[in-house]
C-alpha atoms as a PDB file:
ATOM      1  CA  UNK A   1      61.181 -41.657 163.550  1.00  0.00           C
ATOM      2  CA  UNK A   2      59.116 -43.558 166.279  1.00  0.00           C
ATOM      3  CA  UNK A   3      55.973 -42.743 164.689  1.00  0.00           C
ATOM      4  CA  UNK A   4      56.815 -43.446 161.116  1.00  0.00           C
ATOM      5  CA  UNK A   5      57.935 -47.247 162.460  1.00  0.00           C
ATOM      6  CA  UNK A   6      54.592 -47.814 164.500  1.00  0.00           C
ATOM      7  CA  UNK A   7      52.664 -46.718 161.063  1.00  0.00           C
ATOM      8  CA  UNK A   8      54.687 -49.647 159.011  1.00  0.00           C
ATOM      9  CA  UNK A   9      54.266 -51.789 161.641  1.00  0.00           C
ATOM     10  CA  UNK A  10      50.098 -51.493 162.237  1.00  0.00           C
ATOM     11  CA  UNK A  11      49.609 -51.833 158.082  1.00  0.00           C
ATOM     12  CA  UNK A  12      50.735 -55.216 157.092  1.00  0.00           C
ATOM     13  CA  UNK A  13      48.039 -56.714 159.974  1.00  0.00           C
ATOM     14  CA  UNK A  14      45.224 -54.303 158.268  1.00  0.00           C
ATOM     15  CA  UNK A  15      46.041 -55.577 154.944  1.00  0.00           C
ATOM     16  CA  UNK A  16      45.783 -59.411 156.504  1.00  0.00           C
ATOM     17  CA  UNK A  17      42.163 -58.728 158.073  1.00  0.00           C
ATOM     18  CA  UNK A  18      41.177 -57.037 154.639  1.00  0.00           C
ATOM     19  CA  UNK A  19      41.992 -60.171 153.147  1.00  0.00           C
ATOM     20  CA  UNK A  20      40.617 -62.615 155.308  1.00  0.00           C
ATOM     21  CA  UNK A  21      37.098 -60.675 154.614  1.00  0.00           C
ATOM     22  CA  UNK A  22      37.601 -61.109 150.943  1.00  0.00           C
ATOM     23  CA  UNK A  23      38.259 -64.700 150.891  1.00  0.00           C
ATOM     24  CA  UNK A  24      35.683 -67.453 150.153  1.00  0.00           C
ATOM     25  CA  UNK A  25      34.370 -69.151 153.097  1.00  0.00           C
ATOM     26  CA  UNK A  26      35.310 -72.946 154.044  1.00  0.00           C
ATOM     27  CA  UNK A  27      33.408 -75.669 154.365  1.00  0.00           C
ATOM     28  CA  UNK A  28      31.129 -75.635 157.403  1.00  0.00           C
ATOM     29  CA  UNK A  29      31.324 -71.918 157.236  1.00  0.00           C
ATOM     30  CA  UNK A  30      29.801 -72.148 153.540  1.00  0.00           C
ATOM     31  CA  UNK A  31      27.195 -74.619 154.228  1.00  0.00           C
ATOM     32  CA  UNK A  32      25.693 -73.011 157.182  1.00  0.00           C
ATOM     33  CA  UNK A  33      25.507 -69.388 155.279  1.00  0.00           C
ATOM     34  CA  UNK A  34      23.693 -70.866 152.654  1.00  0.00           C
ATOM     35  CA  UNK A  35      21.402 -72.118 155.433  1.00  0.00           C
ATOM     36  CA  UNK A  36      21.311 -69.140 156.980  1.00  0.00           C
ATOM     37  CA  UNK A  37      20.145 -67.474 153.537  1.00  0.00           C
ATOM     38  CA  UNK A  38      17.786 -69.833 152.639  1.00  0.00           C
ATOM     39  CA  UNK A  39      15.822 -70.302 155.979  1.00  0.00           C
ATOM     40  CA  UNK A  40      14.013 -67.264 155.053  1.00  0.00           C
ATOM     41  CA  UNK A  41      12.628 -68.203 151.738  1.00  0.00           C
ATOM     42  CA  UNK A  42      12.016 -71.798 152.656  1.00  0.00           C
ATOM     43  CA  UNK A  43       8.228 -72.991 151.947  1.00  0.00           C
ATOM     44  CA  UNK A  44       5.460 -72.836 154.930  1.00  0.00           C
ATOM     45  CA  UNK A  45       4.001 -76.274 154.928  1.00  0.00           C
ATOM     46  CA  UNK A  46       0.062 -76.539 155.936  1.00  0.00           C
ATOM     47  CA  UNK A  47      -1.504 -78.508 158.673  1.00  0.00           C
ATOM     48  CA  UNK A  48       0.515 -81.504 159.570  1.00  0.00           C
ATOM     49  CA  UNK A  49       3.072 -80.531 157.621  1.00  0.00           C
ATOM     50  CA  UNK A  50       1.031 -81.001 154.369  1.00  0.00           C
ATOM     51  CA  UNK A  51       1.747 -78.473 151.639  1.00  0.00           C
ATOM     52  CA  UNK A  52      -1.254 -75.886 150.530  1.00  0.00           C
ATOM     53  CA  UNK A  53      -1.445 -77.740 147.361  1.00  0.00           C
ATOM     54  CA  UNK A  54      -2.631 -80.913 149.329  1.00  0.00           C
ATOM     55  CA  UNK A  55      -5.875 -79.096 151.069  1.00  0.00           C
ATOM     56  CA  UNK A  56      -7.178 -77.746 147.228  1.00  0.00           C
ATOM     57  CA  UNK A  57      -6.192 -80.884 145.763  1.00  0.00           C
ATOM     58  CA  UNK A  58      -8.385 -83.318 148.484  1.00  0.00           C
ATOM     59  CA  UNK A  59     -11.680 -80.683 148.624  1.00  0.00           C
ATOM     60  CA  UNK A  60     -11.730 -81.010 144.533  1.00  0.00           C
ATOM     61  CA  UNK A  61     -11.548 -84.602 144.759  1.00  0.00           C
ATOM     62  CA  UNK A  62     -14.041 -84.612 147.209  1.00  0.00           C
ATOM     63  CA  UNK A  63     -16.429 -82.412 145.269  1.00  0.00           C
ATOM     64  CA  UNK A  64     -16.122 -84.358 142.273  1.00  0.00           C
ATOM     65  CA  UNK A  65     -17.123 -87.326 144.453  1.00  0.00           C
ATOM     66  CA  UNK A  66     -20.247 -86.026 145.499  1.00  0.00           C
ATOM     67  CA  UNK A  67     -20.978 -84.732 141.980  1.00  0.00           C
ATOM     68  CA  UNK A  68     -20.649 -88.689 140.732  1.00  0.00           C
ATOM     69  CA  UNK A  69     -22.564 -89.516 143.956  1.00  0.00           C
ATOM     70  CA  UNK A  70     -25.342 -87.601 142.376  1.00  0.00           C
ATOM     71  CA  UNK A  71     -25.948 -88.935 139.711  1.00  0.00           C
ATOM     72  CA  UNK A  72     -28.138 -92.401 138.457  1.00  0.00           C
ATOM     73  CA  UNK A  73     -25.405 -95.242 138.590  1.00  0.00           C
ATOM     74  CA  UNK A  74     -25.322 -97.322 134.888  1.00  0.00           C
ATOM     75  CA  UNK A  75     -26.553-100.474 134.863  1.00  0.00           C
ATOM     76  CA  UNK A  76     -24.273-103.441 136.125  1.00  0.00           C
ATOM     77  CA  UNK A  77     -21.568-100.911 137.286  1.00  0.00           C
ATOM     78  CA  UNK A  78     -20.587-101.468 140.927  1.00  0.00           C
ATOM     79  CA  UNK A  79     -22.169 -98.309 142.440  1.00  0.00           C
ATOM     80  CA  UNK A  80     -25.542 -99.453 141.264  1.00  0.00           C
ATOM     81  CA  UNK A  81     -25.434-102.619 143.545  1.00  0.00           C
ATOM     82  CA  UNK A  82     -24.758-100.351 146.764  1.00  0.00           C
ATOM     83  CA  UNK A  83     -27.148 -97.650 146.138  1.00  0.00           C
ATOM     84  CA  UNK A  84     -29.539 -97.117 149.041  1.00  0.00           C
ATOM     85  CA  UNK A  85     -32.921 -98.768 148.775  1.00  0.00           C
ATOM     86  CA  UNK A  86     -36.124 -96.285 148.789  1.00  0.00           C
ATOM     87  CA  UNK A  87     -37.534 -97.714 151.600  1.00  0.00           C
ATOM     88  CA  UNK A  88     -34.721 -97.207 153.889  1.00  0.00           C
ATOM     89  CA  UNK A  89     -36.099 -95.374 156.234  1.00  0.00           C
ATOM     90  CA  UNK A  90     -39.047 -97.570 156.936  1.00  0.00           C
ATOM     91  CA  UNK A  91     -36.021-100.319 157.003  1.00  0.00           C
ATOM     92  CA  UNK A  92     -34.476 -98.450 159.610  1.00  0.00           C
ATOM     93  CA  UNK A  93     -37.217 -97.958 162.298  1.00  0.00           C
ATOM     94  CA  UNK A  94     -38.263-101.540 161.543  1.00  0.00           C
ATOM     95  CA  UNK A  95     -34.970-102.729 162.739  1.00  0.00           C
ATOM     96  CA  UNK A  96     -35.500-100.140 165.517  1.00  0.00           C
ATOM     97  CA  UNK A  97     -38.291-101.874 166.997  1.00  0.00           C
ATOM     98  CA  UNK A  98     -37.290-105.305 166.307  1.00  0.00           C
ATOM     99  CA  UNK A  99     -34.294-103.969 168.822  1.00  0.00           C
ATOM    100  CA  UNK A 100     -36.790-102.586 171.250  1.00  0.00           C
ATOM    101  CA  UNK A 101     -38.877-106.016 171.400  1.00  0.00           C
ATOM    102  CA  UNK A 102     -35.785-107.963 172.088  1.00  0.00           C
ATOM    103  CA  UNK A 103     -34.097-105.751 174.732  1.00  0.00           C
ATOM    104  CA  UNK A 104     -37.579-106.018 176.583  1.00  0.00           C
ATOM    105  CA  UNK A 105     -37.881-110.181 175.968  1.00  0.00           C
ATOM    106  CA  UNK A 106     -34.469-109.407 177.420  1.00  0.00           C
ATOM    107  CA  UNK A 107     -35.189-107.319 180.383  1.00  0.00           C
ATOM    108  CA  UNK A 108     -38.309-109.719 181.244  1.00  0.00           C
ATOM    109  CA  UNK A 109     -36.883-113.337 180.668  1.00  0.00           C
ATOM    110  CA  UNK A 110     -34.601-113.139 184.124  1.00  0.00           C
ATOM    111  CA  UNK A 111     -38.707-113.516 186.323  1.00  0.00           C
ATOM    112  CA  UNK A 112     -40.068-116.147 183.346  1.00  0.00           C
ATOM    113  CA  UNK A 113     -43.075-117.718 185.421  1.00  0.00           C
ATOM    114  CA  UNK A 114     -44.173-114.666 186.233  1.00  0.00           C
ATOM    115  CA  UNK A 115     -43.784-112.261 183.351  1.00  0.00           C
ATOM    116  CA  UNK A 116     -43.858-115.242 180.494  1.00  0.00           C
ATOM    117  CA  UNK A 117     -47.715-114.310 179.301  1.00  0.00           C
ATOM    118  CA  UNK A 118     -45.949-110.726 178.428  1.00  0.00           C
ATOM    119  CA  UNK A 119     -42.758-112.294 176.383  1.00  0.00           C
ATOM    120  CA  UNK A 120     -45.223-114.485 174.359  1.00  0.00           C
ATOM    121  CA  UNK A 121     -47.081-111.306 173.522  1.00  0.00           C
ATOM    122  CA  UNK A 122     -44.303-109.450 172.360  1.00  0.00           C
ATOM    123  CA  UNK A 123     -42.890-112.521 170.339  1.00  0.00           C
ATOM    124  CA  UNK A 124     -46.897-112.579 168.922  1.00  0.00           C
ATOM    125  CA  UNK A 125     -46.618-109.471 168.045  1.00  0.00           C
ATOM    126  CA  UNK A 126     -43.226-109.839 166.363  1.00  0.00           C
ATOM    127  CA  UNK A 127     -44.616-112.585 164.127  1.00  0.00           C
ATOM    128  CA  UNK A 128     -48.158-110.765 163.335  1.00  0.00           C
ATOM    129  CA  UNK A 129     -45.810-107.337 162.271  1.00  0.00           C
ATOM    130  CA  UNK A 130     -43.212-109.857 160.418  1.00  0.00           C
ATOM    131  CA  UNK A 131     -40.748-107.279 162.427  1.00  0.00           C
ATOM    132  CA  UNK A 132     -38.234-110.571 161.769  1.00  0.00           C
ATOM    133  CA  UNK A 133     -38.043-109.990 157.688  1.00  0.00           C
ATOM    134  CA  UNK A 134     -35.796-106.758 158.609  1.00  0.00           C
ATOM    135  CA  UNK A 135     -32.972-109.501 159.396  1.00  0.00           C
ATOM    136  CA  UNK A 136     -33.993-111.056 156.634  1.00  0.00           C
ATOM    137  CA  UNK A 137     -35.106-114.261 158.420  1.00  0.00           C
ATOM    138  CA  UNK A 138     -37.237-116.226 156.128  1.00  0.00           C
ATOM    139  CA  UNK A 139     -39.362-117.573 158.633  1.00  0.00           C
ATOM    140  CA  UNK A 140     -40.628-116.801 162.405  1.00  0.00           C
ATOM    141  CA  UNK A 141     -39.248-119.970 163.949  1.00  0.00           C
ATOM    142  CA  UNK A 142     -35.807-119.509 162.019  1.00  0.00           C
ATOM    143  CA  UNK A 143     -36.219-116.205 163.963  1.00  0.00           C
ATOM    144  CA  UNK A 144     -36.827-117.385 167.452  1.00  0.00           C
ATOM    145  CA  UNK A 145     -34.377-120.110 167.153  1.00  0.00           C
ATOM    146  CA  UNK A 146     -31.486-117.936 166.387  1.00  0.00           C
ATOM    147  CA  UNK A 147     -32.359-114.994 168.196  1.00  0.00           C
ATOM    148  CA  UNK A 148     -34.898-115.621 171.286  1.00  0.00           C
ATOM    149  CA  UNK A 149     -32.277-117.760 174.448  1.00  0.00           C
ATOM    150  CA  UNK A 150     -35.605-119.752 175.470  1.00  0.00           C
ATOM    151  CA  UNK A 151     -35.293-122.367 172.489  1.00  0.00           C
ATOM    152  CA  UNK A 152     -37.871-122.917 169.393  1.00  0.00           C
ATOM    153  CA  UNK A 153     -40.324-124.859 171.347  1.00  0.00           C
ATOM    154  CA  UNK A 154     -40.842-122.658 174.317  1.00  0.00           C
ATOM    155  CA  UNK A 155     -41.021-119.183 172.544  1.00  0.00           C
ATOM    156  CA  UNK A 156     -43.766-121.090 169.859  1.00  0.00           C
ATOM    157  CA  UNK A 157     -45.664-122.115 173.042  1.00  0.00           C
ATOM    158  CA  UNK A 158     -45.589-118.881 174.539  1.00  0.00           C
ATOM    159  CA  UNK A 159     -47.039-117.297 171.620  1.00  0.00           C
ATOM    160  CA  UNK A 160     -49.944-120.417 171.501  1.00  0.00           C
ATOM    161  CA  UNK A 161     -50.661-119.521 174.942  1.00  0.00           C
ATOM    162  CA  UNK A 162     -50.460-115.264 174.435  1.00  0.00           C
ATOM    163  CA  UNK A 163     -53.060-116.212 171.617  1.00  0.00           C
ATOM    164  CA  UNK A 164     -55.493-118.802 173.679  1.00  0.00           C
ATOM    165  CA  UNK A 165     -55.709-117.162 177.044  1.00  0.00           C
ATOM    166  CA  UNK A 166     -56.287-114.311 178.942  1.00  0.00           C
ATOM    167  CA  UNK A 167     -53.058-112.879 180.757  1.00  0.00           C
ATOM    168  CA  UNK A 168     -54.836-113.003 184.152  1.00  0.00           C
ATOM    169  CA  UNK A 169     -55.926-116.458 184.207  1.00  0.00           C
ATOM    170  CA  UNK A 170     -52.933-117.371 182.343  1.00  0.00           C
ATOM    171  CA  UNK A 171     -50.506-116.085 185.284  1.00  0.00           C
ATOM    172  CA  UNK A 172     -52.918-117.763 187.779  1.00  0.00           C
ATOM    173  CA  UNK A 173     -52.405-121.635 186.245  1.00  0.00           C
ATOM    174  CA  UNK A 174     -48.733-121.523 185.440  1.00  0.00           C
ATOM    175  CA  UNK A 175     -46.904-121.632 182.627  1.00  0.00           C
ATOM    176  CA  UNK A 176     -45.986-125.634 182.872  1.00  0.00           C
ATOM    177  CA  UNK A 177     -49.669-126.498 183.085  1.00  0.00           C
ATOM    178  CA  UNK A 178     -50.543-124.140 179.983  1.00  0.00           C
ATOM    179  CA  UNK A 179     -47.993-125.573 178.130  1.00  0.00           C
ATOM    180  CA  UNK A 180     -49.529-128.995 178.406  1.00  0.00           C
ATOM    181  CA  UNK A 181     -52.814-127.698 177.733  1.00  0.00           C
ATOM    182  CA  UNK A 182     -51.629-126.251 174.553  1.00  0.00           C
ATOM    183  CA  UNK A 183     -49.900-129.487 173.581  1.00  0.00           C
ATOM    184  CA  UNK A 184     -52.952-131.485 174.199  1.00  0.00           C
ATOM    185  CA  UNK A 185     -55.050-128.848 172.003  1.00  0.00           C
ATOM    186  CA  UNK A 186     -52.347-129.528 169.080  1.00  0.00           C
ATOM    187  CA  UNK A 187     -52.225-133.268 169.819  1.00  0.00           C
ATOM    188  CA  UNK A 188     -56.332-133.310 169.701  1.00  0.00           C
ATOM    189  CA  UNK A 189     -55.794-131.635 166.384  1.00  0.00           C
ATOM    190  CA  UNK A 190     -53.652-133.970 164.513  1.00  0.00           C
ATOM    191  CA  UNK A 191     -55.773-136.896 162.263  1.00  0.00           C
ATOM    192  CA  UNK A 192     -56.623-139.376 164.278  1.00  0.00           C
ATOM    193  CA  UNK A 193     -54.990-142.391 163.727  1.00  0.00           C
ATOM    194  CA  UNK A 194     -56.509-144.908 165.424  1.00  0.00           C
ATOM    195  CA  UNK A 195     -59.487-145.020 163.011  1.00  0.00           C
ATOM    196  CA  UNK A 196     -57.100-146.761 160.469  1.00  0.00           C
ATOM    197  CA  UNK A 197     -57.431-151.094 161.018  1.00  0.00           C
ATOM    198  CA  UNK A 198     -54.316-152.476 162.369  1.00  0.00           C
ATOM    199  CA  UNK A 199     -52.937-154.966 160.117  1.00  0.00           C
ATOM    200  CA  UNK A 200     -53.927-158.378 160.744  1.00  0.00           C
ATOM    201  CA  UNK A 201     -51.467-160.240 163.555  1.00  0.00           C
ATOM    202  CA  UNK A 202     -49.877-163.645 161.465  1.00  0.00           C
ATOM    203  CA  UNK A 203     -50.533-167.040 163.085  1.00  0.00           C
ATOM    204  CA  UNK A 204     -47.749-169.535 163.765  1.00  0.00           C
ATOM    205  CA  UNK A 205     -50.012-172.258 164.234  1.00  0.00           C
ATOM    206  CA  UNK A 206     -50.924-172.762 160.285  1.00  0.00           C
ATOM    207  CA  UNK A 207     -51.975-176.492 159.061  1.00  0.00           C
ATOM    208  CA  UNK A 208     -48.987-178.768 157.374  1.00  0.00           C
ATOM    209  CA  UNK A 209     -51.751-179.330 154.865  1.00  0.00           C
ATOM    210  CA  UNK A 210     -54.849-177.738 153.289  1.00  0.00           C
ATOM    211  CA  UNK A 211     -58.226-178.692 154.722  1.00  0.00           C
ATOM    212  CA  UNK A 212     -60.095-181.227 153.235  1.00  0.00           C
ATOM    213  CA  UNK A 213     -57.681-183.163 151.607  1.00  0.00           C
END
């Protein structure tokens, strides 16, 4: 009798866990299987968390780039105003040594009575090469007055005086005393204009009357 009552008793609470099994899950319990399940088939993202798509999809577009790179640009389109010029390369090292001339005017400005015979070369140089057209300077003394710190005058002197004289003398007389050497050669040069008459001075002291009357 004893065991037949402990086997009634220990059914009922199987048939409750059976049927706890078999019934749908809740609401948290539900949303975090359907996590669970679909963590494994969720979509590997690429670099930066880009999708694969995005890598095939940016080389294309870059290949299709360079093919319209290639080709002639029409005329009046927009690419045809940017196009590189065929001398770019002579462009380029002329700008190069335009550089290199002014980092040594540079360098050799901070000793100027001593090293100024060397500066006016350089800046002679500069406008015998027309180095200054690669910044697209119309002229030499637009040049040296936006670009040279010693002022229009001085660096146009310096060149006059690179030109006239020899560097050792030059260094020996000074750089003041050449520059007024070189303004009395331009002076001397100019038309002389005392040759023309002065006009005649006017008298105060005119007659009330003509003469003779």
């Amino acid at each position: 009798m004893a065991k037949t009552k402990k086997a009634t008793q220990t059914k009922p609470a199987e048939d409750r866990k059976a049927a706890a099994s078999t019934r749908p899950p809740s609401g948290r319990t539900a949303k975090r299987a359907t996590k669970d399940a679909t963590a494994g088939t969720k979509r590997k993202l690429g670099l930066r968390g880009a999708a694969p798509w995005a890598a095939r999809h940016a080389a294309k577009h870059a290949a299709e780039a360079r093919a319209r790179a290639a080709e002639p640009p029409l005329p009046g389109s927009a690419r045809a105003t940017i196009r590189t010029p065929e001398n770019a390369e002579d462009l380029k090292e002329t700008v190069r040594e335009l550089h290199a001339a002014l980092a040594q005017i540079k360098a050799l400005r901070k000793n100027l009575p001593k090293t100024f015979f060397d500066i006016g070369a350089i800046l002679r140089d500069i406008q015998t090469r027309r180095l200054y057209e690669a910044k697209r300077f119309p002229s030499f003394e637009a040049f040296v007055e936006r670009e040279i710190d010693l002022g229009k005058t001085t660096a146009l002197r310096l060149v006059r005086v690179s030109t006239l004289f020899v560097r050792a003398s030059a260094i020996e007389v000074g750089m003041d005393r050449l520059f007024a050497a070189v303004t009395a050669i331009e002076t001397a040069g100019e038309p002389d204009m005392a040759r023309i008459p002065p006009p005649p001075v006017s008298s105060t002291s005119l007659p009330m009357r003509p003469p003779g009357r």
